[in-house]
PDB file of N, CA and C in Angstrom:
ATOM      1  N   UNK A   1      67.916 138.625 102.990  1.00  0.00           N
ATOM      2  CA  UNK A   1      69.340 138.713 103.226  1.00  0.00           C
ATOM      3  C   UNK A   1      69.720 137.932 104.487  1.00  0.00           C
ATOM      4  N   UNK A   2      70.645 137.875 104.606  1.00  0.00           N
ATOM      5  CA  UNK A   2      71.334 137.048 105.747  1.00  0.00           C
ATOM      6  C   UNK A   2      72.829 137.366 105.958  1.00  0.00           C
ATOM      7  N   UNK A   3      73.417 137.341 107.321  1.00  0.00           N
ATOM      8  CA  UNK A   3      74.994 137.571 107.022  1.00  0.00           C
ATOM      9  C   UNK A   3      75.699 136.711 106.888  1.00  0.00           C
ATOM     10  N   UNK A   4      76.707 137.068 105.703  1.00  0.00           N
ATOM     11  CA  UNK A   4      77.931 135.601 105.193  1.00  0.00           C
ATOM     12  C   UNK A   4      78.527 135.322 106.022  1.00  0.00           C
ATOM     13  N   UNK A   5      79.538 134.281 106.552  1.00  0.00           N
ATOM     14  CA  UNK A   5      79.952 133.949 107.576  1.00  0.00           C
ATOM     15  C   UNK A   5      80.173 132.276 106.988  1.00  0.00           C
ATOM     16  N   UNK A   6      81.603 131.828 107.452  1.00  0.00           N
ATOM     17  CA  UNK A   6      81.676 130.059 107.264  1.00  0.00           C
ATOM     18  C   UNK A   6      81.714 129.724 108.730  1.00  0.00           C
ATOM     19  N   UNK A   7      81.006 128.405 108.760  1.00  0.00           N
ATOM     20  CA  UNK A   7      80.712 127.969 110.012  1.00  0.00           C
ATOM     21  C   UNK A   7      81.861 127.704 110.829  1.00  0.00           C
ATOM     22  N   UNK A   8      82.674 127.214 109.630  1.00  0.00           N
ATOM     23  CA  UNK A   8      84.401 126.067 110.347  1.00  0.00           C
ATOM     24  C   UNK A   8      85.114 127.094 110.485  1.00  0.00           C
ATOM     25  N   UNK A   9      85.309 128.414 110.301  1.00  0.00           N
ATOM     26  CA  UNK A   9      86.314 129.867 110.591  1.00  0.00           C
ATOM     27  C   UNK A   9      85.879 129.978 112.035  1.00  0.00           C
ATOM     28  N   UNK A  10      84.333 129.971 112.292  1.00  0.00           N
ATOM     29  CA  UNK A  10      83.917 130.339 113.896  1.00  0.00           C
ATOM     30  C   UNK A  10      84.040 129.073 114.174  1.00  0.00           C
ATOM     31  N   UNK A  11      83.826 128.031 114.003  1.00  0.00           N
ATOM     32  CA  UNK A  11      84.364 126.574 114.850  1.00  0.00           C
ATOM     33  C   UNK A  11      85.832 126.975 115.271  1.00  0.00           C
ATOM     34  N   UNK A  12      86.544 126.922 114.819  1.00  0.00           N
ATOM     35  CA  UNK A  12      87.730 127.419 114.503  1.00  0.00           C
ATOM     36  C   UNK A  12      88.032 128.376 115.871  1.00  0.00           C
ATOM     37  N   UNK A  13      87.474 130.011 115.872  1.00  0.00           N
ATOM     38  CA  UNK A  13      87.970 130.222 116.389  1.00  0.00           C
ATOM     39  C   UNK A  13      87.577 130.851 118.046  1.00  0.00           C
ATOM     40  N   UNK A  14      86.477 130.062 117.695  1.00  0.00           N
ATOM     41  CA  UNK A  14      85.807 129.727 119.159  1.00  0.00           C
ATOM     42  C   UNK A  14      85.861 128.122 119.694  1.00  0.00           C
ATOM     43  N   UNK A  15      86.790 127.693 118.876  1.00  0.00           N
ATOM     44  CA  UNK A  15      87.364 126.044 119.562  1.00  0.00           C
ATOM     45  C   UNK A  15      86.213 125.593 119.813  1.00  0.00           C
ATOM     46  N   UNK A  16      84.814 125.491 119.493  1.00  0.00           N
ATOM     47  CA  UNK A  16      83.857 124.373 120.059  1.00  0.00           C
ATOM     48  C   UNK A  16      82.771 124.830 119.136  1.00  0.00           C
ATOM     49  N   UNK A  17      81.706 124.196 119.240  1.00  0.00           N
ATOM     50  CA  UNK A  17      80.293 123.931 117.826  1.00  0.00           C
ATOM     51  C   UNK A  17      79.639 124.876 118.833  1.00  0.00           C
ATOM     52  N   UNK A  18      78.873 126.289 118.236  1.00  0.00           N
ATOM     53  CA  UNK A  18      77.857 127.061 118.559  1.00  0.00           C
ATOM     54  C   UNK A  18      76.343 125.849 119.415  1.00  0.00           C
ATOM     55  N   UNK A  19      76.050 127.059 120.102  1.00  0.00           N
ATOM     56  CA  UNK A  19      74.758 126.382 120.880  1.00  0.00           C
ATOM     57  C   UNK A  19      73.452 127.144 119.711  1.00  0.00           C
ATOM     58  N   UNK A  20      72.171 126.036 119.924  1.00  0.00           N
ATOM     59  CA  UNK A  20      71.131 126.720 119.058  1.00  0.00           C
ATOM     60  C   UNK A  20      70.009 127.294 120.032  1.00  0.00           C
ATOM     61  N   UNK A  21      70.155 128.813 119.499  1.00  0.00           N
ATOM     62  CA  UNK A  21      68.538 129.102 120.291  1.00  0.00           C
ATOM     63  C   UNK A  21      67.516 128.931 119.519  1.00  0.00           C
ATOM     64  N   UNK A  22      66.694 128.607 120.504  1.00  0.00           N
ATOM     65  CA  UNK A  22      65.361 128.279 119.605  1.00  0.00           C
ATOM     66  C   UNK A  22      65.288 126.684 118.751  1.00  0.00           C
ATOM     67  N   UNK A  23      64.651 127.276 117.627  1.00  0.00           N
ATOM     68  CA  UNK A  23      65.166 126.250 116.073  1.00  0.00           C
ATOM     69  C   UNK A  23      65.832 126.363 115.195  1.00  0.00           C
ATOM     70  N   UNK A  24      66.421 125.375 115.337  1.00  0.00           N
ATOM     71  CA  UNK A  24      67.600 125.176 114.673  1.00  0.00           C
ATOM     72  C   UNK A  24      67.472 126.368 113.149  1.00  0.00           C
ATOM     73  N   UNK A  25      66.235 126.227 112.198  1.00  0.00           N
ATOM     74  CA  UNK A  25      65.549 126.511 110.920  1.00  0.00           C
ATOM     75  C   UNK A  25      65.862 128.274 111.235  1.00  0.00           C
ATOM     76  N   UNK A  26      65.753 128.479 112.406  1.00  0.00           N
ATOM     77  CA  UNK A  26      65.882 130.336 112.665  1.00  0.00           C
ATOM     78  C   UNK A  26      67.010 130.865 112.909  1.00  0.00           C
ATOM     79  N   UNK A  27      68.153 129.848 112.382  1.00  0.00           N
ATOM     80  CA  UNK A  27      69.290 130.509 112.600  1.00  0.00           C
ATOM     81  C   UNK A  27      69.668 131.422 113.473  1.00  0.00           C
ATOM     82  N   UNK A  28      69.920 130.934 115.299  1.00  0.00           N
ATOM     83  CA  UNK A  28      70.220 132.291 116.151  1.00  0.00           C
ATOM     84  C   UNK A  28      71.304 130.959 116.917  1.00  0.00           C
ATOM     85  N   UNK A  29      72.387 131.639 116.834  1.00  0.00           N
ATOM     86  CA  UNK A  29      73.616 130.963 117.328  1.00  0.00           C
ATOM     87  C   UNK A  29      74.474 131.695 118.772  1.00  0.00           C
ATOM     88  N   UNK A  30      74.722 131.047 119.595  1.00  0.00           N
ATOM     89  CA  UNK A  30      75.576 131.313 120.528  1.00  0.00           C
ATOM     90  C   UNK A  30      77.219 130.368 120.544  1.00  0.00           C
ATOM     91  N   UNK A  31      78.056 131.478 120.058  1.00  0.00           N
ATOM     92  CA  UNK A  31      79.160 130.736 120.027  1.00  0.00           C
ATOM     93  C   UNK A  31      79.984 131.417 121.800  1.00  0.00           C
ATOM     94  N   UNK A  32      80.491 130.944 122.474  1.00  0.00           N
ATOM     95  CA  UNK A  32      80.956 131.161 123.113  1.00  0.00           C
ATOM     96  C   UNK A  32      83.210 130.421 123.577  1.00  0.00           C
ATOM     97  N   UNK A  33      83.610 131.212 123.775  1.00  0.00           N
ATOM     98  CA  UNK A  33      85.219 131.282 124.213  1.00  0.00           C
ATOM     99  C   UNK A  33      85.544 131.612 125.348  1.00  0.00           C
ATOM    100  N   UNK A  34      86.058 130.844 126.208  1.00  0.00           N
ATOM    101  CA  UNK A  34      86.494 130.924 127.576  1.00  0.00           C
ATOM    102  C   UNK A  34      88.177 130.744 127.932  1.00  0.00           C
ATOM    103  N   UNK A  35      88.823 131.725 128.359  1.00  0.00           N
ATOM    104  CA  UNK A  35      90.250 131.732 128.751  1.00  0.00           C
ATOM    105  C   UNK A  35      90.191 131.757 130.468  1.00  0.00           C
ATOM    106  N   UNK A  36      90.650 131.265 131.224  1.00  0.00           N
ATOM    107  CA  UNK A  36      90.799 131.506 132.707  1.00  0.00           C
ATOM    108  C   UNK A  36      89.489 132.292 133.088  1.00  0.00           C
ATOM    109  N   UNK A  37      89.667 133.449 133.333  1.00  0.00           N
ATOM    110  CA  UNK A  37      88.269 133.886 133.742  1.00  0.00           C
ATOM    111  C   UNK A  37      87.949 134.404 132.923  1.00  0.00           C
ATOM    112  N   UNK A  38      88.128 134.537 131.381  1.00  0.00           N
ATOM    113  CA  UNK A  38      87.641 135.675 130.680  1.00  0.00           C
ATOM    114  C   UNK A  38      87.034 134.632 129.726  1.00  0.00           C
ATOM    115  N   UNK A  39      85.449 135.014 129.329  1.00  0.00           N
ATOM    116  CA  UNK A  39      84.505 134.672 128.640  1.00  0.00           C
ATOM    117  C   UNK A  39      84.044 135.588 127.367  1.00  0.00           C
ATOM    118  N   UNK A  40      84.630 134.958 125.766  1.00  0.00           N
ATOM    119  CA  UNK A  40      83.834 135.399 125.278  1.00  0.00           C
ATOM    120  C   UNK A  40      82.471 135.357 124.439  1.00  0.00           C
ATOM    121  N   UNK A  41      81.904 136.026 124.598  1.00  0.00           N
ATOM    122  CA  UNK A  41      80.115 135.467 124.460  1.00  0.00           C
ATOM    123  C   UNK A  41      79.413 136.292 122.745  1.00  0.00           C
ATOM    124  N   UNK A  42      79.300 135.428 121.386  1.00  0.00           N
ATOM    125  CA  UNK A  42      78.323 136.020 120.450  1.00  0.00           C
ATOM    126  C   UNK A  42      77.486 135.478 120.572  1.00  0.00           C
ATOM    127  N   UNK A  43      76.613 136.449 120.245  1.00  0.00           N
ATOM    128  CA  UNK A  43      75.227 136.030 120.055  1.00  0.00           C
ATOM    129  C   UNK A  43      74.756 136.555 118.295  1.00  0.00           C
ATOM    130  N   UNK A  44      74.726 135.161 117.412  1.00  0.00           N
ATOM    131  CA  UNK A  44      74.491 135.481 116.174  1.00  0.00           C
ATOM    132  C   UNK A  44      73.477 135.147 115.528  1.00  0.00           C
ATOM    133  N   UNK A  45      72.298 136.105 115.351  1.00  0.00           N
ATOM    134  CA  UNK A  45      70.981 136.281 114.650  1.00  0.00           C
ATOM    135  C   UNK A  45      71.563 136.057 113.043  1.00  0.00           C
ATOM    136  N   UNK A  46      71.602 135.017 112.346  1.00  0.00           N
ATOM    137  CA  UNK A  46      71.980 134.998 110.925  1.00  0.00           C
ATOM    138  C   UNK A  46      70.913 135.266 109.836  1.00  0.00           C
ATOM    139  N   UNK A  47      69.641 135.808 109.926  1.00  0.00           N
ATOM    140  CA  UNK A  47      68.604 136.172 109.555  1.00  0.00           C
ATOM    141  C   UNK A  47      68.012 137.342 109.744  1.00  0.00           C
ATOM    142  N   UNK A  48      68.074 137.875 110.855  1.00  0.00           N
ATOM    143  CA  UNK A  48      67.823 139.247 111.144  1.00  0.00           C
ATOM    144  C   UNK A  48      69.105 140.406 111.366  1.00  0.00           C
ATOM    145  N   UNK A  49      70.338 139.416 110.831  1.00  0.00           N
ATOM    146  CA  UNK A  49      71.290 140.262 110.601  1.00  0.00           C
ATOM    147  C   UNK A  49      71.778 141.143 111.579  1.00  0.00           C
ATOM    148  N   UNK A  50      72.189 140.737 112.745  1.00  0.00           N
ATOM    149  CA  UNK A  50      72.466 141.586 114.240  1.00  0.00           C
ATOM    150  C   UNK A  50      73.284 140.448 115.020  1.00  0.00           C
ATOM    151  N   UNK A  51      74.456 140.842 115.827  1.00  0.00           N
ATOM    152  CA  UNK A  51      75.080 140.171 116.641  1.00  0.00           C
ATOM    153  C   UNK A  51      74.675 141.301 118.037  1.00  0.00           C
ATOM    154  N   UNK A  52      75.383 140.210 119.180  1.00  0.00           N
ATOM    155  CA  UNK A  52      75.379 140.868 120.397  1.00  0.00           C
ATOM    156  C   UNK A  52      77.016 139.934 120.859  1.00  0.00           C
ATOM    157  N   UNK A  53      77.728 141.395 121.210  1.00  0.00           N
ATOM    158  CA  UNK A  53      78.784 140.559 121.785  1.00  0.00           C
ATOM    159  C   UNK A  53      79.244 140.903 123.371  1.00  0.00           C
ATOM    160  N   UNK A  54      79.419 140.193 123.928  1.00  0.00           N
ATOM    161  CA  UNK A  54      79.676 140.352 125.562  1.00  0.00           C
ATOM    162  C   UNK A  54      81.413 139.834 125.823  1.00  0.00           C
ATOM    163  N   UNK A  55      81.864 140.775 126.715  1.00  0.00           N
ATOM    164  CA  UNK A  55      83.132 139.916 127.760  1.00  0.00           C
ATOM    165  C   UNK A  55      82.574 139.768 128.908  1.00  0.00           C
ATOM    166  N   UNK A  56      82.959 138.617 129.507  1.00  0.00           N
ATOM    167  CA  UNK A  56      82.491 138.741 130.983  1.00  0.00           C
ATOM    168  C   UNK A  56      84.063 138.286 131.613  1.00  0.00           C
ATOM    169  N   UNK A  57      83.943 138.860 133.181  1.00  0.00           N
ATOM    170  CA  UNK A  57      85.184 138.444 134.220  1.00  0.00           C
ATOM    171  C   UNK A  57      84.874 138.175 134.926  1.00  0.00           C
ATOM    172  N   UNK A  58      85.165 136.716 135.598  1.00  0.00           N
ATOM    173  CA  UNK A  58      84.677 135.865 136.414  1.00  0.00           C
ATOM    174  C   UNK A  58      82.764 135.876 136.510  1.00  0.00           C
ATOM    175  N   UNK A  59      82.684 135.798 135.601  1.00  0.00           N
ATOM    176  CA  UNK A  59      81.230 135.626 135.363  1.00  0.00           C
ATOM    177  C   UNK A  59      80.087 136.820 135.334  1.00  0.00           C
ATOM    178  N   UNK A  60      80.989 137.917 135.308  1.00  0.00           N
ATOM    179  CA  UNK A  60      80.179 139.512 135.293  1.00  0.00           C
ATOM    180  C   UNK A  60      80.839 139.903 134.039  1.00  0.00           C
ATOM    181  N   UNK A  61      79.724 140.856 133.615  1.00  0.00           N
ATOM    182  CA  UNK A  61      79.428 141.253 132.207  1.00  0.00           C
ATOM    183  C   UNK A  61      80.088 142.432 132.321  1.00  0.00           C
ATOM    184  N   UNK A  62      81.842 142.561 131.990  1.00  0.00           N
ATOM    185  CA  UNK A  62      82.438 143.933 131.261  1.00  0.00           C
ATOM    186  C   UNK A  62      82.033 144.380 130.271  1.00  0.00           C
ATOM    187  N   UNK A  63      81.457 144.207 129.430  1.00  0.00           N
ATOM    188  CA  UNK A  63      81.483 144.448 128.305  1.00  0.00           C
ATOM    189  C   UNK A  63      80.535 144.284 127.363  1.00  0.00           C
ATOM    190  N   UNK A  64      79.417 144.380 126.727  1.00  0.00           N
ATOM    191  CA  UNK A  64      78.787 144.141 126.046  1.00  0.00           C
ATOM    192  C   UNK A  64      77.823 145.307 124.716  1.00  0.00           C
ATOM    193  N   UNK A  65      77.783 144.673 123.734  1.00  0.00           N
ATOM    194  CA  UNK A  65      77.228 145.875 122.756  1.00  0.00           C
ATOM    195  C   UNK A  65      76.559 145.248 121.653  1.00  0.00           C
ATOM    196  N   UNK A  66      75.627 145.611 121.195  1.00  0.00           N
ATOM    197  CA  UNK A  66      74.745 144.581 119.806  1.00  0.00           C
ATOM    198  C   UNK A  66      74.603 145.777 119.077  1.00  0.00           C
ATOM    199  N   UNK A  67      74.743 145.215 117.117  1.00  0.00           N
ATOM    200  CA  UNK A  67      75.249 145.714 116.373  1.00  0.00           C
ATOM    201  C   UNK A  67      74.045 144.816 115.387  1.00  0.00           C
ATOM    202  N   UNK A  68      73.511 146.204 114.447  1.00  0.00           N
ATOM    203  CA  UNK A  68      72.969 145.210 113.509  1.00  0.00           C
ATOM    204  C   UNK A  68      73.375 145.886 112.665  1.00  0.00           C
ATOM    205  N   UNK A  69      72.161 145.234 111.155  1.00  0.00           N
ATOM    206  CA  UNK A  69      72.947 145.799 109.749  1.00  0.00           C
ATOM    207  C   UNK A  69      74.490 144.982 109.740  1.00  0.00           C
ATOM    208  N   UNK A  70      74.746 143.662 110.343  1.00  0.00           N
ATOM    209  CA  UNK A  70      75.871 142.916 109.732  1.00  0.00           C
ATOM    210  C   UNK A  70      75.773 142.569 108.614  1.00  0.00           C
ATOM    211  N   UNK A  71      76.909 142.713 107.897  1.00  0.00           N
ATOM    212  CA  UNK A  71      77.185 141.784 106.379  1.00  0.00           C
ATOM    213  C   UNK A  71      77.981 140.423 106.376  1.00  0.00           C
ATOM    214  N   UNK A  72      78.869 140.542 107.720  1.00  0.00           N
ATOM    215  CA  UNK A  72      79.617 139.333 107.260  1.00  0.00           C
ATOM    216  C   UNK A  72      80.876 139.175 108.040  1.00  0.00           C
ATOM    217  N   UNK A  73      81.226 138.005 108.352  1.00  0.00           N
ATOM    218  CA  UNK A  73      81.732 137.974 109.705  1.00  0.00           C
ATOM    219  C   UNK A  73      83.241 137.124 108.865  1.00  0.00           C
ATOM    220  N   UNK A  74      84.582 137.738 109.162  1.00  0.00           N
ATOM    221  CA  UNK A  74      85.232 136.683 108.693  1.00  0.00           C
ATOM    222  C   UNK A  74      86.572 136.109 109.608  1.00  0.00           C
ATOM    223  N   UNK A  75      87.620 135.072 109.683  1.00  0.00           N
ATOM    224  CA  UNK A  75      88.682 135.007 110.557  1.00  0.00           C
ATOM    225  C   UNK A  75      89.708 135.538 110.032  1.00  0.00           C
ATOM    226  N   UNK A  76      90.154 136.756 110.576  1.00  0.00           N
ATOM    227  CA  UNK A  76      91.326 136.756 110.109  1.00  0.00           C
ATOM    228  C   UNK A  76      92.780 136.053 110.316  1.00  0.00           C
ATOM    229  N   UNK A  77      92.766 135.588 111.103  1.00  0.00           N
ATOM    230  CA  UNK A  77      93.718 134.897 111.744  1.00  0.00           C
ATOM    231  C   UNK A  77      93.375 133.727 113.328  1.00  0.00           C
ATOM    232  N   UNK A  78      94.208 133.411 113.472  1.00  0.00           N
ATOM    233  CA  UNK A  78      93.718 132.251 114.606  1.00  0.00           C
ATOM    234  C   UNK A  78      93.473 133.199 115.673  1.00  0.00           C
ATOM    235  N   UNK A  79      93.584 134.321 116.120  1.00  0.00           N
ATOM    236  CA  UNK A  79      92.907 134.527 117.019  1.00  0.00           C
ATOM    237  C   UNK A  79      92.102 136.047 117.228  1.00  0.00           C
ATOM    238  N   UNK A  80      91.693 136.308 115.805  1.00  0.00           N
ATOM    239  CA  UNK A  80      91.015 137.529 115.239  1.00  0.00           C
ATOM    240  C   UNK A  80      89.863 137.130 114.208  1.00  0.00           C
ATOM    241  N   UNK A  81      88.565 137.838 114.309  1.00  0.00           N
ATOM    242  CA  UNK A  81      87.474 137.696 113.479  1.00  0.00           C
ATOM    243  C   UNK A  81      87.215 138.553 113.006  1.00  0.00           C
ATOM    244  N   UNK A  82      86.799 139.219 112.508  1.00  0.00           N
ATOM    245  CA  UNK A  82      86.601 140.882 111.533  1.00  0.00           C
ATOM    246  C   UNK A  82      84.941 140.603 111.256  1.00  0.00           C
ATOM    247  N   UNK A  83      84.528 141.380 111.791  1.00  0.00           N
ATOM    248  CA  UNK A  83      82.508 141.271 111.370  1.00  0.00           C
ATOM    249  C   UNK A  83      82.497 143.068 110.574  1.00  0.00           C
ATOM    250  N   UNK A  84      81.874 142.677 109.627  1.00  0.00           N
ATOM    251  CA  UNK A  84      81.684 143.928 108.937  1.00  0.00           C
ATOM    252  C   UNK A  84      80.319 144.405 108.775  1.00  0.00           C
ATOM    253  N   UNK A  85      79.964 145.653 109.357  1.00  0.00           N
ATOM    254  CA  UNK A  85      78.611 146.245 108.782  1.00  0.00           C
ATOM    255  C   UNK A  85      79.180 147.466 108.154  1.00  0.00           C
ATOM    256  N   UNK A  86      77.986 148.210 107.628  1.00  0.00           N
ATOM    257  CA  UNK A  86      77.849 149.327 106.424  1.00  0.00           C
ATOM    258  C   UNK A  86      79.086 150.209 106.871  1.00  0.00           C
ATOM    259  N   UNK A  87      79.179 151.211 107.916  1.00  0.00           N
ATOM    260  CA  UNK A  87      79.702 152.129 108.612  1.00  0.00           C
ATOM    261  C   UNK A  87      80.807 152.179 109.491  1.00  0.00           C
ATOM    262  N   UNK A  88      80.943 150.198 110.469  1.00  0.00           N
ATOM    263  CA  UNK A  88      81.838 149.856 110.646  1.00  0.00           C
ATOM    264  C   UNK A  88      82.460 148.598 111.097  1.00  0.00           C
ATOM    265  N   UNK A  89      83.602 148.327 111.169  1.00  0.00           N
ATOM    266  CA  UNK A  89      84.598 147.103 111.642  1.00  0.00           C
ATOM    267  C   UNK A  89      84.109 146.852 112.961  1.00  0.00           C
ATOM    268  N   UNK A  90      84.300 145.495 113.314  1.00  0.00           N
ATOM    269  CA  UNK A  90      84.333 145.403 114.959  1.00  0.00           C
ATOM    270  C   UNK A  90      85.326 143.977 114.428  1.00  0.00           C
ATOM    271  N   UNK A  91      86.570 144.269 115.564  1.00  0.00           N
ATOM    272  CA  UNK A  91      87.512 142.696 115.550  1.00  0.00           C
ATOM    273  C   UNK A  91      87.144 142.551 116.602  1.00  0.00           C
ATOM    274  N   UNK A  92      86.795 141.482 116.804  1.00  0.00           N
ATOM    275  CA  UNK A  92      87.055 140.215 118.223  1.00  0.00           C
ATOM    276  C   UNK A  92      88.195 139.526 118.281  1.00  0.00           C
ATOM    277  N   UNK A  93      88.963 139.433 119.855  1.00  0.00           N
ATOM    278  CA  UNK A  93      90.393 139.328 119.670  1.00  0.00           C
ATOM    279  C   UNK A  93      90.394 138.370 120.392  1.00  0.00           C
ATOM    280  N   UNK A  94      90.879 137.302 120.511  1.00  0.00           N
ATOM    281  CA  UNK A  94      90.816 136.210 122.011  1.00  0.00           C
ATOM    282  C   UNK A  94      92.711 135.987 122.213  1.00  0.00           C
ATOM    283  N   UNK A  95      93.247 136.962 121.180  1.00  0.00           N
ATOM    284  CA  UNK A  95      94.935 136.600 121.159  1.00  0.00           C
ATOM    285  C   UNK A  95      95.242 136.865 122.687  1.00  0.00           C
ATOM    286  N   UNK A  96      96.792 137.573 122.537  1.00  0.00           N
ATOM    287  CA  UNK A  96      97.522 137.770 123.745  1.00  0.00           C
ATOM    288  C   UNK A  96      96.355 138.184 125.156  1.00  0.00           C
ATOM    289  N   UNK A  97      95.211 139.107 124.349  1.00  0.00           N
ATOM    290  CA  UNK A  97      94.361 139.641 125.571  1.00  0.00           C
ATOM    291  C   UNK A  97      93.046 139.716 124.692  1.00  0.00           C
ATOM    292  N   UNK A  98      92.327 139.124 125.637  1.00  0.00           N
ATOM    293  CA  UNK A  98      90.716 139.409 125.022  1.00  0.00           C
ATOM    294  C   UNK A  98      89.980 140.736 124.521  1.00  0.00           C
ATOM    295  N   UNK A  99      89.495 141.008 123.777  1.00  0.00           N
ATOM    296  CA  UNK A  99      88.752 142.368 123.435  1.00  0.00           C
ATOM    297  C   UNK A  99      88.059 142.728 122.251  1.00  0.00           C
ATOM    298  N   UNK A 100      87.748 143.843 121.934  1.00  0.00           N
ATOM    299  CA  UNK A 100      86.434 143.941 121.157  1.00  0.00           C
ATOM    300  C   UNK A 100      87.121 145.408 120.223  1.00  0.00           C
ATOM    301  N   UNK A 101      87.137 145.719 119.527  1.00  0.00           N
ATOM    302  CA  UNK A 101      87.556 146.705 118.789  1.00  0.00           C
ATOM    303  C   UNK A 101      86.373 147.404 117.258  1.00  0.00           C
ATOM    304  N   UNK A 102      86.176 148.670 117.616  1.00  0.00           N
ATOM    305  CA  UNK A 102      85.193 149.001 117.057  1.00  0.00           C
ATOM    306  C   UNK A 102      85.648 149.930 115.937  1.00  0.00           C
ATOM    307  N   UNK A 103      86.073 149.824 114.692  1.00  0.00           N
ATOM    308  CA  UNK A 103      86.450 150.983 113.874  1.00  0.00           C
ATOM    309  C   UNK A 103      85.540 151.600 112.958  1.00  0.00           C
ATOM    310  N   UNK A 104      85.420 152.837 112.710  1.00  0.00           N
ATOM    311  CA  UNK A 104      84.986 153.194 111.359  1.00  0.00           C
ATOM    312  C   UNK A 104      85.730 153.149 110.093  1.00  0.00           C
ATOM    313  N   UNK A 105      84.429 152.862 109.268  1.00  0.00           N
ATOM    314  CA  UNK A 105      85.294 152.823 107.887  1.00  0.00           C
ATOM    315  C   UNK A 105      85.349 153.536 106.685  1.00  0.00           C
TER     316      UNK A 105
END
């Protein structure tokens, strides 16, 4: 298995081409989004099916939490992503204000 996800939705809405860890062949992606001081940071295992997502402010880590058991990551809009696992939602927001939103489903 692997999680679904189109590459050009996260081009899209992280405005720039993911960095590769490792090899390329092991699919582990760092997409990163930067507003003034606010940084946002995935870290996407597309094979072992687990993200890690971070905010940082002015270069310190508010925020961070890794989530596995992903299915599938999608955009909802230009400045919302919706990642779905079994149990629950997480949106990533880079709109009016940066943030991370965790729902059950």
């Amino acid at each position: 298995m692997f999680i679904k996800y189109d590459e050009s939705e996260l081009f899209e809405f992280f405005e720039s081409e993911p960095a590769v860890i490792g090899e390329e062949d092991a699919g582990d992606w760092i997409y990163t989004y930067q507003k003034d001081d606010f940084k946002i940071v995935l870290l996407l295992s597309t094979y072992e099916m687990y993200i890690k997502i971070s905010i940082c402010y002015c270069e310190n880590i508010v925020y961070t939490e890794m989530f596995s058991e992903i299915i599938e990551i999608n955009k909802l809009d230009i400045n919302t992503i919706k990642i779905i696992k079994n149990e629950k939602s997480i949106l990533v927001k880079k709109g009016i204000q940066i943030g991370v939103i965790v729902e059950e489903n």
